[in-house]
PDB file of N, CA and C in Angstrom:
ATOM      1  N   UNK A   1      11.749  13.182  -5.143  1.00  0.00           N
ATOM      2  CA  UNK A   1      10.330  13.413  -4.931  1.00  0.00           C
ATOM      3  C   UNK A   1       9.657  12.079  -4.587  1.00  0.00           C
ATOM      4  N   UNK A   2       8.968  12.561  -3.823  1.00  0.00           N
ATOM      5  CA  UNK A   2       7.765  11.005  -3.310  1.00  0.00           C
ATOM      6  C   UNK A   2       7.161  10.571  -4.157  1.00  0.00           C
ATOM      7  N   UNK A   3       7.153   8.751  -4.139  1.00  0.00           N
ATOM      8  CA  UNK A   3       6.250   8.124  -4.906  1.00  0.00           C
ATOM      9  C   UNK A   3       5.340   7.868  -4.331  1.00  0.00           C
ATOM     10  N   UNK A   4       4.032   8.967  -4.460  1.00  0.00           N
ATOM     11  CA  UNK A   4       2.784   9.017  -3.739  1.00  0.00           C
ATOM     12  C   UNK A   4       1.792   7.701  -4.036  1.00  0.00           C
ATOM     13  N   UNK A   5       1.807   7.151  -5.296  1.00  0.00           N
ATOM     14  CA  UNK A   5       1.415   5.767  -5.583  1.00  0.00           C
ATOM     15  C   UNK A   5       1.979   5.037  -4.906  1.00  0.00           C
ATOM     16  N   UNK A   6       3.035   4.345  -4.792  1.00  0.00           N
ATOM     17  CA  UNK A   6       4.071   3.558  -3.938  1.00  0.00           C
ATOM     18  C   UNK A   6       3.102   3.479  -2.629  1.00  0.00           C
ATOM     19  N   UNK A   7       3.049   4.572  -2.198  1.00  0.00           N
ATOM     20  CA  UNK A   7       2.481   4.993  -0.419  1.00  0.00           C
ATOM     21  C   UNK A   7       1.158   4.587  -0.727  1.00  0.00           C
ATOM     22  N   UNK A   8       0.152   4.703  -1.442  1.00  0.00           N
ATOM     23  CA  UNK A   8      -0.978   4.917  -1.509  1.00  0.00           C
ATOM     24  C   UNK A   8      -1.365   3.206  -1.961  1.00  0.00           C
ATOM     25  N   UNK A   9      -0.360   2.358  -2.968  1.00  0.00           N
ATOM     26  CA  UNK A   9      -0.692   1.028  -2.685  1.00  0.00           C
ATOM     27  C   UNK A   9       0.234   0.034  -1.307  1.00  0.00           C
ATOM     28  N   UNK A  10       0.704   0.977  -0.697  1.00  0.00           N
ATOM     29  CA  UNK A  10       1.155   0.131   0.861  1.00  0.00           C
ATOM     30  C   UNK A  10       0.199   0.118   2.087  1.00  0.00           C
ATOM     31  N   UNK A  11      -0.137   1.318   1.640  1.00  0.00           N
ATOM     32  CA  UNK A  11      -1.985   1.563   2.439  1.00  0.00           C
ATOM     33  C   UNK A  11      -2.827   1.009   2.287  1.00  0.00           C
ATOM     34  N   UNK A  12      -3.386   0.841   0.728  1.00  0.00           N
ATOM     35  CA  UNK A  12      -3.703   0.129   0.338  1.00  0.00           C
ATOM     36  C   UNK A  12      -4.018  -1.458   0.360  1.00  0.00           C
ATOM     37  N   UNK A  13      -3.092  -1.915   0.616  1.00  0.00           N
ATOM     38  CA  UNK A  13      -2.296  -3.052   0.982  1.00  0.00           C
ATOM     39  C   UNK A  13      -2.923  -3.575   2.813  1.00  0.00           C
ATOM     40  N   UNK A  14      -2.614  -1.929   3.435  1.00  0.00           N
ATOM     41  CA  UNK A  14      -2.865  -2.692   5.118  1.00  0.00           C
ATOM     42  C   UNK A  14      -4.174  -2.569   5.313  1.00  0.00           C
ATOM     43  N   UNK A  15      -5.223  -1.597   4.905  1.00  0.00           N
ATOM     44  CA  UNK A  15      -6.330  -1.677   4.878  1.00  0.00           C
ATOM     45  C   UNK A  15      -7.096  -3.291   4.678  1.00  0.00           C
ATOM     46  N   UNK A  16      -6.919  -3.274   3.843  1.00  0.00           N
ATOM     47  CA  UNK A  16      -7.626  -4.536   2.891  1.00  0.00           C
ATOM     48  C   UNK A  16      -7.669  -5.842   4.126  1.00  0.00           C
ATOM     49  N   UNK A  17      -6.075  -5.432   4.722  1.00  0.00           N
ATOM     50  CA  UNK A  17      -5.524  -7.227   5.534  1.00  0.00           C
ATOM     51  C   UNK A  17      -5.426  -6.271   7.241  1.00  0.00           C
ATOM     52  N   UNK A  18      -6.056  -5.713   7.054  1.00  0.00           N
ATOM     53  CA  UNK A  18      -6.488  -5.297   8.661  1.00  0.00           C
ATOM     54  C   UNK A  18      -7.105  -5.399   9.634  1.00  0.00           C
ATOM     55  N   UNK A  19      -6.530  -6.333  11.043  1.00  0.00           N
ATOM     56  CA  UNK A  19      -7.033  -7.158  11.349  1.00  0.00           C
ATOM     57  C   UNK A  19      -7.185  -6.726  13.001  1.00  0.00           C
ATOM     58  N   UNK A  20      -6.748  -5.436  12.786  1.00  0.00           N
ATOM     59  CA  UNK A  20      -7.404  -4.592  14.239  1.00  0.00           C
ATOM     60  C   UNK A  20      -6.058  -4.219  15.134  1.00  0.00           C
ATOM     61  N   UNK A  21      -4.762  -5.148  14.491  1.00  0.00           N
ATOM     62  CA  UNK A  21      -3.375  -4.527  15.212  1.00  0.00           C
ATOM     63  C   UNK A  21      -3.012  -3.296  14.805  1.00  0.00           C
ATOM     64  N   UNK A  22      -2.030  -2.977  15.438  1.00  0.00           N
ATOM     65  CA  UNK A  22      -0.890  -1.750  14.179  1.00  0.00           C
ATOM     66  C   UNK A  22      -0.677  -2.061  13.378  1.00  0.00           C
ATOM     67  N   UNK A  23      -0.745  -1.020  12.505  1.00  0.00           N
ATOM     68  CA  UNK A  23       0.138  -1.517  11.088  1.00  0.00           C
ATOM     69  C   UNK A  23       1.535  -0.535  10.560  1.00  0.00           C
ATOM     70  N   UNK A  24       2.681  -1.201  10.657  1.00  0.00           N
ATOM     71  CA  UNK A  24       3.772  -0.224   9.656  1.00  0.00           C
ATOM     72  C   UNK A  24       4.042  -0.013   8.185  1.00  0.00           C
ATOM     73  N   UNK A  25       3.910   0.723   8.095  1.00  0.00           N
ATOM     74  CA  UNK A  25       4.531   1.276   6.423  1.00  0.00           C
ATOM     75  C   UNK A  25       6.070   1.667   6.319  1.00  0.00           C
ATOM     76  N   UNK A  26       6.533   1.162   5.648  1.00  0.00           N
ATOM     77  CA  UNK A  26       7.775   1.647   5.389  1.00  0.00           C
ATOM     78  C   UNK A  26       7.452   1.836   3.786  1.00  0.00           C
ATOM     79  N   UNK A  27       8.824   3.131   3.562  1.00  0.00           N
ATOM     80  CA  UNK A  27       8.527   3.963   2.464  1.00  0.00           C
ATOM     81  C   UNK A  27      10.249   3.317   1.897  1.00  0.00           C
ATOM     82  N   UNK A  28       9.978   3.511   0.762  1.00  0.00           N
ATOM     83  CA  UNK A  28      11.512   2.948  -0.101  1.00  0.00           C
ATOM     84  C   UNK A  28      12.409   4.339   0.310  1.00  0.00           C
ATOM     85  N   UNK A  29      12.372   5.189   0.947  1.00  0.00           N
ATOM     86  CA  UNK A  29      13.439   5.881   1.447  1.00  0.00           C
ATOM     87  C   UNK A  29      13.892   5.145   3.112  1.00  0.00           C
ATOM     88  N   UNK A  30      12.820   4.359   3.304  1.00  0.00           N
ATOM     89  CA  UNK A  30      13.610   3.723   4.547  1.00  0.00           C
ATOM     90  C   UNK A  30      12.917   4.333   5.960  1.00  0.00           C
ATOM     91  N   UNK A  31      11.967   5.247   5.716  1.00  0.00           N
ATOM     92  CA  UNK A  31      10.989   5.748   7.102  1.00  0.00           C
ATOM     93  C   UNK A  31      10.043   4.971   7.375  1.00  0.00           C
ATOM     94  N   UNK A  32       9.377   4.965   8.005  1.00  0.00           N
ATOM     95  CA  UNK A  32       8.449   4.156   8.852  1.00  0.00           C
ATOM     96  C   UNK A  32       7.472   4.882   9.551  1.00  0.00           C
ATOM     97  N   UNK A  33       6.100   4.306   9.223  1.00  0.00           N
ATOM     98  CA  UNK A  33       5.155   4.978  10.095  1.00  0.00           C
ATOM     99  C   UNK A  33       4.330   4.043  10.851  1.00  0.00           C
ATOM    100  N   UNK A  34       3.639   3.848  11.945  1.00  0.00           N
ATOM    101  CA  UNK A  34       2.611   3.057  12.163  1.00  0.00           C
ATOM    102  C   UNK A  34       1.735   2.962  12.483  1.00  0.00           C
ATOM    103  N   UNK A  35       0.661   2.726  12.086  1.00  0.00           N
ATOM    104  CA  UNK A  35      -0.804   3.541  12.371  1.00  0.00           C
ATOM    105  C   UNK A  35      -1.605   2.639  13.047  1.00  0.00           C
ATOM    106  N   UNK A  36      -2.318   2.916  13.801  1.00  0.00           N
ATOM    107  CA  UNK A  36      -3.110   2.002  14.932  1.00  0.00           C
ATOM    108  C   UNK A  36      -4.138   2.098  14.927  1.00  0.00           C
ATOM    109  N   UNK A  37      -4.796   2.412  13.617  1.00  0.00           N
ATOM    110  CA  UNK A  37      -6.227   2.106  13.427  1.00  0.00           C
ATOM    111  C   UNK A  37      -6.686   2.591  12.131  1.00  0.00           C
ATOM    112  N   UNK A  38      -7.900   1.659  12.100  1.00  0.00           N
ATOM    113  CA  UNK A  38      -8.045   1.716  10.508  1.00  0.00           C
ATOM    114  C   UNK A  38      -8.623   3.352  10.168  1.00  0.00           C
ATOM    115  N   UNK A  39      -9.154   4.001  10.794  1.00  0.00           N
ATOM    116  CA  UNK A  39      -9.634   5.359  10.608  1.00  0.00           C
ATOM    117  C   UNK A  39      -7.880   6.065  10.677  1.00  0.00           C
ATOM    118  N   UNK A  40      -6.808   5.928  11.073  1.00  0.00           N
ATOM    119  CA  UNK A  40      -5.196   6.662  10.367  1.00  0.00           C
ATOM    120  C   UNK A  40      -5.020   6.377   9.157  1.00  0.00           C
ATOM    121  N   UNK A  41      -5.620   4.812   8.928  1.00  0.00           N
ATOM    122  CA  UNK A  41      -5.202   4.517   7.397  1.00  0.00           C
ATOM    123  C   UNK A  41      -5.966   4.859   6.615  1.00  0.00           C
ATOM    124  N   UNK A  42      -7.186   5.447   6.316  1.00  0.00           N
ATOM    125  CA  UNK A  42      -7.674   5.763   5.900  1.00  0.00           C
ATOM    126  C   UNK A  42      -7.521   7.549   5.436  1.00  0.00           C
ATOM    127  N   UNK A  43      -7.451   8.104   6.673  1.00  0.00           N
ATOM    128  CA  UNK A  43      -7.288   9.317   6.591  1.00  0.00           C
ATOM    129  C   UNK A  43      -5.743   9.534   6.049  1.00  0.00           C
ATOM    130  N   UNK A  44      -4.904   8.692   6.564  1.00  0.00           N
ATOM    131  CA  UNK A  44      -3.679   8.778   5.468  1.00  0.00           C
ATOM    132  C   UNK A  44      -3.832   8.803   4.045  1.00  0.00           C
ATOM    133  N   UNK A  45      -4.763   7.473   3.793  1.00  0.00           N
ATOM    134  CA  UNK A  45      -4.791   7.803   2.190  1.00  0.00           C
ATOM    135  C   UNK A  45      -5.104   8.504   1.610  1.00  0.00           C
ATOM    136  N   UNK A  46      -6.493   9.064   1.811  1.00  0.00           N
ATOM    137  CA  UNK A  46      -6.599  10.543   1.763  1.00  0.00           C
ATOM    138  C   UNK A  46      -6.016  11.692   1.580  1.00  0.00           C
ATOM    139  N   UNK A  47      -4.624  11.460   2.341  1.00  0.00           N
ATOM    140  CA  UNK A  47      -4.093  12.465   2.480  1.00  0.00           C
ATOM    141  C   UNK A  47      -2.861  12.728   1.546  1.00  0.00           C
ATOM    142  N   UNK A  48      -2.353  10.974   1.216  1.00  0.00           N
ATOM    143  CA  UNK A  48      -1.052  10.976   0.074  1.00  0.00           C
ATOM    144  C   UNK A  48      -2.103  10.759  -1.107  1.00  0.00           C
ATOM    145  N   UNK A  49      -3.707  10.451  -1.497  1.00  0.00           N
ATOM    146  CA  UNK A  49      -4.157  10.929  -2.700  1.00  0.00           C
ATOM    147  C   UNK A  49      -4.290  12.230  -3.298  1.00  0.00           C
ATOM    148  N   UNK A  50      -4.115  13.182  -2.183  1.00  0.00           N
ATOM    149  CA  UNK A  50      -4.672  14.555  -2.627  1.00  0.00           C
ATOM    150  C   UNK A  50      -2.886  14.925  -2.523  1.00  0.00           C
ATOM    151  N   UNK A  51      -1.965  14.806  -2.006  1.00  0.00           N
ATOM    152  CA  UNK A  51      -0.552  14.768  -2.581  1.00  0.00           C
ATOM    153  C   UNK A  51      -0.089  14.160  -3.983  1.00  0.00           C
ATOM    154  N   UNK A  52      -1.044  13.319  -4.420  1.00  0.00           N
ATOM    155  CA  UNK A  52      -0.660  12.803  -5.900  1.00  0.00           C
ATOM    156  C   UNK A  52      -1.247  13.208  -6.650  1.00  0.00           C
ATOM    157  N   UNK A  53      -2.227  13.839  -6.574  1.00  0.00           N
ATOM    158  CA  UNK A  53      -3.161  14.338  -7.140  1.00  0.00           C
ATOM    159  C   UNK A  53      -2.545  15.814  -7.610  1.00  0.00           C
ATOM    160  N   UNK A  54      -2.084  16.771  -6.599  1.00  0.00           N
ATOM    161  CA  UNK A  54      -1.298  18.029  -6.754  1.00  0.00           C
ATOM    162  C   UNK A  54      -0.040  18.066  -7.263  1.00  0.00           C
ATOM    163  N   UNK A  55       0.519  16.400  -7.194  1.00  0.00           N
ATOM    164  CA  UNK A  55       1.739  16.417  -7.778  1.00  0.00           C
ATOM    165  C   UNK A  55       1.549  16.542  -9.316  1.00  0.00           C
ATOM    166  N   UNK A  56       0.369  15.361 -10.172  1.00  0.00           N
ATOM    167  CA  UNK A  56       0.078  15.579 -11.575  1.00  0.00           C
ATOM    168  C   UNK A  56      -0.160  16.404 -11.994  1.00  0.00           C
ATOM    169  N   UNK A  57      -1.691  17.504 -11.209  1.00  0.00           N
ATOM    170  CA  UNK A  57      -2.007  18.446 -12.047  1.00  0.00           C
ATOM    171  C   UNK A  57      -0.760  19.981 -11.690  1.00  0.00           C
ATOM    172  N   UNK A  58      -0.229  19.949 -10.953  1.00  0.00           N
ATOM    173  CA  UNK A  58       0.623  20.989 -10.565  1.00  0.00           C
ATOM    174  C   UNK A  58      -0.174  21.898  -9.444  1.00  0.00           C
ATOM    175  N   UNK A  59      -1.212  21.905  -8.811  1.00  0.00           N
ATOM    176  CA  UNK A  59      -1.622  22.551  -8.057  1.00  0.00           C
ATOM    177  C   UNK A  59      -1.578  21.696  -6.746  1.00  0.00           C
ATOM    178  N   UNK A  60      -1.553  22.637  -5.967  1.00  0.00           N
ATOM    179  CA  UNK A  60      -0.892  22.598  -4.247  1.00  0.00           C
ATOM    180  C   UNK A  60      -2.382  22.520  -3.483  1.00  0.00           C
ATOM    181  N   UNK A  61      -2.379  22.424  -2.012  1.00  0.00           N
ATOM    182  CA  UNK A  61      -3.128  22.258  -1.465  1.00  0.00           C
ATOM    183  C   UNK A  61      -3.255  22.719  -0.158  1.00  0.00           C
ATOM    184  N   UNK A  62      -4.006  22.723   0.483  1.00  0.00           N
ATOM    185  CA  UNK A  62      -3.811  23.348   1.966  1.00  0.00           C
ATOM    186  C   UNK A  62      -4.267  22.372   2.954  1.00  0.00           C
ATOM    187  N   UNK A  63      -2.995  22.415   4.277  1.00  0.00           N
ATOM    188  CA  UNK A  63      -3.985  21.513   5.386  1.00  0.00           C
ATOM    189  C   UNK A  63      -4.469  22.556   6.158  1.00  0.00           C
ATOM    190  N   UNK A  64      -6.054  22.334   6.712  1.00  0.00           N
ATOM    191  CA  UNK A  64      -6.375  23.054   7.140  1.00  0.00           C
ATOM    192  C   UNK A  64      -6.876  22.996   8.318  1.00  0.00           C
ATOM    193  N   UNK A  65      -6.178  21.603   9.306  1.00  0.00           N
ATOM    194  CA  UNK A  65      -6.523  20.345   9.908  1.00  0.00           C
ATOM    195  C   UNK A  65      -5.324  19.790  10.675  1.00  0.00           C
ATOM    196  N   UNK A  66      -4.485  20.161  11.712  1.00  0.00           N
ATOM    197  CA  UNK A  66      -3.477  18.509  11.841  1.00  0.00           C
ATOM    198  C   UNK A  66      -3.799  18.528  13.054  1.00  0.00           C
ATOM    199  N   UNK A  67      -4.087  17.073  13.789  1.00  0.00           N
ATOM    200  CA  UNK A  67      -3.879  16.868  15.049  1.00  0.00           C
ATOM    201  C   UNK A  67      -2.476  15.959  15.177  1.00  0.00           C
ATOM    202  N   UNK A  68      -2.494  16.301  16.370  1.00  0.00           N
ATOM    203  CA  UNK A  68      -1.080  14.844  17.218  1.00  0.00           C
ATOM    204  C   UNK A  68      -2.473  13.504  16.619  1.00  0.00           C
ATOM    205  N   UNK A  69      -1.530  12.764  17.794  1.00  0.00           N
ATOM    206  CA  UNK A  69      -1.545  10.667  17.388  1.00  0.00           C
ATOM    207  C   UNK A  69      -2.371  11.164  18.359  1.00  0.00           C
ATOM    208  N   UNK A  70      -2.831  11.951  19.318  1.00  0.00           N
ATOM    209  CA  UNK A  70      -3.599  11.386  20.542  1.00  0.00           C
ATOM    210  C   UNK A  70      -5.102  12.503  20.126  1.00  0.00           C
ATOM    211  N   UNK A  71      -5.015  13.024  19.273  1.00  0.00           N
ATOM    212  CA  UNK A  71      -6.382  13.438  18.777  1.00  0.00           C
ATOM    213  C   UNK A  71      -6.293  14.936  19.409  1.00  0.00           C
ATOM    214  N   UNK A  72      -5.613  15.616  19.976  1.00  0.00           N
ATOM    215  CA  UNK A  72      -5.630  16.643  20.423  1.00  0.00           C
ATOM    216  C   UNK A  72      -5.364  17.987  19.319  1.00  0.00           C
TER     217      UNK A  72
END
């Protein structure tokens, strides 16, 4: 199971020191993502908080929302 903290302070992390490039995340399973603007990283976090969030209390969640990388 995902360490949604883990993810959420690597985000954490690129936000803060974001300096208008890409940024990659790699996850201790060894994937990689890279987000190209601070509004992905943001909405990422968002998105692995409300995953950690459902992981503690036991309730699930719905997306009700996905676009592609190109906003479509």
């Amino acid at each position: 199971m995902a360490d949604y903290q883990a993810i959420i302070d690597a985000i954490d992390s690129a936000i803060t020191s974001w300096t208008g490039s890409p940024k990659s995340i790699t996850a201790e399973d060894g994937r990689s993502v890279t987000y190209r603007s601070l509004a992905d990283l943001l909405n990422a976090r968002k998105h692995y908080v409300k995953l950690a969030i459902a992981k503690r209390t036991g309730r699930g969640f719905t997306i009700t929302n996905l676009k592609a990388g190109d906003g479509k």
